[in-house]
Protein backbone atom coordinates (compact mmCIF):
# COMPACT_ATOMS: atom_id res chain seq x y z
CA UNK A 1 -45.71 9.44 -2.63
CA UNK A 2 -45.89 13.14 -2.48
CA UNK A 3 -42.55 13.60 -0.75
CA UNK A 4 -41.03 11.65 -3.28
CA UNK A 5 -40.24 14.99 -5.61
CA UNK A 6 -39.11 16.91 -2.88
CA UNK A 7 -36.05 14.31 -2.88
CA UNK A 8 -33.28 16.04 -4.83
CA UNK A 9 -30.76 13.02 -5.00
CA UNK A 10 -29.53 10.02 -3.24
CA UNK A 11 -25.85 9.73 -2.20
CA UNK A 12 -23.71 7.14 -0.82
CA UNK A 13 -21.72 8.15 1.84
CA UNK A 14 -18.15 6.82 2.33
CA UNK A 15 -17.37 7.09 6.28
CA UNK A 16 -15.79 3.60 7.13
CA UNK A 17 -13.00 5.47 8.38
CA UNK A 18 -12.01 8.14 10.91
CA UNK A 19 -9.44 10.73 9.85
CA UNK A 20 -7.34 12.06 13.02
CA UNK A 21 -5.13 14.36 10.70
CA UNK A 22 -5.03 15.46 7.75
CA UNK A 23 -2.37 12.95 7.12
CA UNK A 24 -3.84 10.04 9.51
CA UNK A 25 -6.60 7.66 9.92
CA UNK A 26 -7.69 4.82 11.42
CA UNK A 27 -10.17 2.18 10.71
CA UNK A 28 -11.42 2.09 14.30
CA UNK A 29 -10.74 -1.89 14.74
CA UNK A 30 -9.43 -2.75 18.19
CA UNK A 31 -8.30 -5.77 18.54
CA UNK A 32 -7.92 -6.58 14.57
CA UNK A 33 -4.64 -8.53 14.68
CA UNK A 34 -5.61 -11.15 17.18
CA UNK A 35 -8.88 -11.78 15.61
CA UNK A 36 -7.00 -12.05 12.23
CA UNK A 37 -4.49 -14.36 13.49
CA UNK A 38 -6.65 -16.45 16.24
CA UNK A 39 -6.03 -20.21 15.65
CA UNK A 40 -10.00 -20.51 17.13
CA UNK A 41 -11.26 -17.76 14.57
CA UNK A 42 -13.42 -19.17 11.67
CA UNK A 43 -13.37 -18.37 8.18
CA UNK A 44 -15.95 -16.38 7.83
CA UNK A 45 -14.98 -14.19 10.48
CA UNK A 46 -11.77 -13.64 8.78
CA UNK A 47 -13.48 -12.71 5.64
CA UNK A 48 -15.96 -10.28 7.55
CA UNK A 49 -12.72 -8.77 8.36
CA UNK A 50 -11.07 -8.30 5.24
CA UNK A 51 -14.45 -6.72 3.85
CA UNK A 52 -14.19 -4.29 6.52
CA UNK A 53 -10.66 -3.39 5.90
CA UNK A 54 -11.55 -3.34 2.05
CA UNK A 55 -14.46 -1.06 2.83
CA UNK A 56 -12.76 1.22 5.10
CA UNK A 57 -10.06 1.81 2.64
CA UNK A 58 -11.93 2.11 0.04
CA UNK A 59 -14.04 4.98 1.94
CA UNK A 60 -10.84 6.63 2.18
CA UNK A 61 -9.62 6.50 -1.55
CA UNK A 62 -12.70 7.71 -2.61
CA UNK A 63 -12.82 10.54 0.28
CA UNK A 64 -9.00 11.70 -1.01
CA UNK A 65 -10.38 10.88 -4.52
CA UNK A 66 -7.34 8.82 -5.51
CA UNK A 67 -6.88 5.72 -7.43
CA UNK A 68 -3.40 4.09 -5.84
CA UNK A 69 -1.22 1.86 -7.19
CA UNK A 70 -1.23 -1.10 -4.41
CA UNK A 71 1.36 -3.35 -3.27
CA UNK A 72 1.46 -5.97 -0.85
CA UNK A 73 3.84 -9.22 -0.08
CA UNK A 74 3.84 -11.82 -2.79
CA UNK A 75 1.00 -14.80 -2.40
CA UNK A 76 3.44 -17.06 -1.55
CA UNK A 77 3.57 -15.09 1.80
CA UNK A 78 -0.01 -14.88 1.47
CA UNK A 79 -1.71 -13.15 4.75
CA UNK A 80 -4.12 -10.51 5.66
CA UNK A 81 -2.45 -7.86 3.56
CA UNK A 82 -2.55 -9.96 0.18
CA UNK A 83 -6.04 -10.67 0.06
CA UNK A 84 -7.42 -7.06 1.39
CA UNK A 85 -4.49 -6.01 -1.68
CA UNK A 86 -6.44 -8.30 -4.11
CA UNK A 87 -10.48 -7.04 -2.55
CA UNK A 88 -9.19 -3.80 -2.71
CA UNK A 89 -7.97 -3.75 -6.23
CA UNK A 90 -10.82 -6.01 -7.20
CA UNK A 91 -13.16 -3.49 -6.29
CA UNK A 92 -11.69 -0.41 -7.45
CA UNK A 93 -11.74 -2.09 -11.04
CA UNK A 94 -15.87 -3.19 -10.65
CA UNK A 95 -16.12 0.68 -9.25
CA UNK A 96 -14.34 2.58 -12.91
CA UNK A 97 -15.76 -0.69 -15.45
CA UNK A 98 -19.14 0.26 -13.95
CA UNK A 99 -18.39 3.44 -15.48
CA UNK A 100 -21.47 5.86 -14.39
CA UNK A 101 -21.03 9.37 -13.74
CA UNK A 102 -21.61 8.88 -10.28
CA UNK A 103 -18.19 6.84 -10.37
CA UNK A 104 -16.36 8.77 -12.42
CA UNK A 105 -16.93 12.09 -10.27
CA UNK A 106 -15.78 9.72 -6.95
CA UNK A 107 -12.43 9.74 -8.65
CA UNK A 108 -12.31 12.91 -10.60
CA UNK A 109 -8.77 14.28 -8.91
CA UNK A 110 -7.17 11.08 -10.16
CA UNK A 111 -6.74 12.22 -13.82
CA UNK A 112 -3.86 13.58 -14.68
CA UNK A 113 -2.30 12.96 -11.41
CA UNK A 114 0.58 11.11 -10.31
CA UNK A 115 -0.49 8.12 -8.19
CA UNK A 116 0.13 7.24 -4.59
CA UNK A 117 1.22 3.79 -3.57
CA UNK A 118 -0.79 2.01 -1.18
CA UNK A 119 1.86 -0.69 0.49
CA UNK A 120 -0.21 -2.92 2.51
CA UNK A 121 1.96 -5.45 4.85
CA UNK A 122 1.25 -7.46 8.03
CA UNK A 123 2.01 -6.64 11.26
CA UNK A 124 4.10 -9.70 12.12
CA UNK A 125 6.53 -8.42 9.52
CA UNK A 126 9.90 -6.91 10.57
CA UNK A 127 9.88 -3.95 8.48
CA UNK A 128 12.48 -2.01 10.78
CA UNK A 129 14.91 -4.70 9.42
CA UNK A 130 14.66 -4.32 6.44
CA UNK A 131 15.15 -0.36 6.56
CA UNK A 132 17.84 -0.82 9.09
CA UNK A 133 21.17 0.14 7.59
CA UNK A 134 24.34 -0.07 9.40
CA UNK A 135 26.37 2.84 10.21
CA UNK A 136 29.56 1.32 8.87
CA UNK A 137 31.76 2.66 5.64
CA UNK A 138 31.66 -1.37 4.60
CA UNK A 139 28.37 -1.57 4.58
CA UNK A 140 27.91 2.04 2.42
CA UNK A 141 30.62 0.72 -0.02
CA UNK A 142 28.50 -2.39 -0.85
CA UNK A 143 25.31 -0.57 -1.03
CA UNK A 144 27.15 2.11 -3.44
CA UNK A 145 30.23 -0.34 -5.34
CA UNK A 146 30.66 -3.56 -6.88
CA UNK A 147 32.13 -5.59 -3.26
CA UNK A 148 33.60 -8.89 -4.01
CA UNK A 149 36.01 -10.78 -1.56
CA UNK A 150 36.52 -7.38 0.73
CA UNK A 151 37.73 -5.62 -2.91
CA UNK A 152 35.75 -2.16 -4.02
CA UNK A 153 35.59 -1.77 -8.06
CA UNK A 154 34.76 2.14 -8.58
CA UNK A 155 34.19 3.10 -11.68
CA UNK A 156 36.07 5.88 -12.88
CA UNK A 157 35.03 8.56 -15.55
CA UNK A 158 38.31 8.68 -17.70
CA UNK A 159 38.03 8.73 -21.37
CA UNK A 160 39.16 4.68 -21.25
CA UNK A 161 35.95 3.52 -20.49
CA UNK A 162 37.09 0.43 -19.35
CA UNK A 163 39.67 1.67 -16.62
CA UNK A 164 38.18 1.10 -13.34
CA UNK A 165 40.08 1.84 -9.90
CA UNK A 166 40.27 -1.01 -7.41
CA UNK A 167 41.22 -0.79 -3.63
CA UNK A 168 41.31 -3.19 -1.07
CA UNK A 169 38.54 -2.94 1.71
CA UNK A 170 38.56 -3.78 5.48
């Protein structure tokens, strides 16, 4: 009982994470996709896993004191990613409606600042695809242009602001 006033203050500490860089970390969990996707895994293990992921992200928003904005697949493609998206996001709002000043100071570089996005997607998912853009001058005119039936519209800037020019493509 006598020790007790030489305590200055309690802290929690935040380390479910390990940062390699400055720009890089890693949640130390080997092995965390099979157990995730294992046909003989139970429930409960899943959800241990989840809270682990939830905690060691967490550890690292509040280390880089930022509040992100999160995104993750839709829940009709609901996997890992979409429910550690909704823990995470469910416990960042508990964390700022608790609203203490122990909270508030976790995330006191997050006023005022533009916020990052956190995109949170499964493994399984070809995201090389979807980035993947052909090198061909078809492709860049379709991405750019109005393409219908191999014919480029192209907007022109001429006072008739209808006028468009039209071409042929192939």
């Amino acid at each position: 009982p006598r020790n007790i006033s030489r305590v200055a203050k309690v802290v929690d500490r935040y380390c479910a994470f390990v940062a390699l860089s400055p720009s890089t970390f890693s949640l130390n969990m080997p092995r965390i996709y099979s157990q995730l996707h294992s046909r003989k895994v139970t429930d409960a293990a899943i959800e241990g896993s989840v809270d682990r992921i939830v905690n060691g992200l967490l550890s690292m928003l509040v280390t880089i004191r930022q509040i992100p904005i999160i995104r993750a697949p839709p829940e009709s493609q609901s996997g890992p990613s979409t429910m550690v998206a909704e823990r995470l996001h469910s416990r960042l709002m508990d964390m700022l409606r608790s609203g203490n000043a122990q909270t508030q100071d976790l995330f006191s570089n997050a006023a005022g600042v533009e916020r990052p996005v956190l995109i949170l997607l499964d493994r399984d998912m070809d995201l090389a695809t979807m980035l993947h853009h052909t090198w061909t001058y078809q492709a860049l005119a379709h991405d750019l242009f109005d393409l219908n039936l191999n014919t480029v519209k192209i907007p022109t800037d001429d006072a008739d602001a209808g006028s468009q020019s039209s071409g042929s493509h192939g």
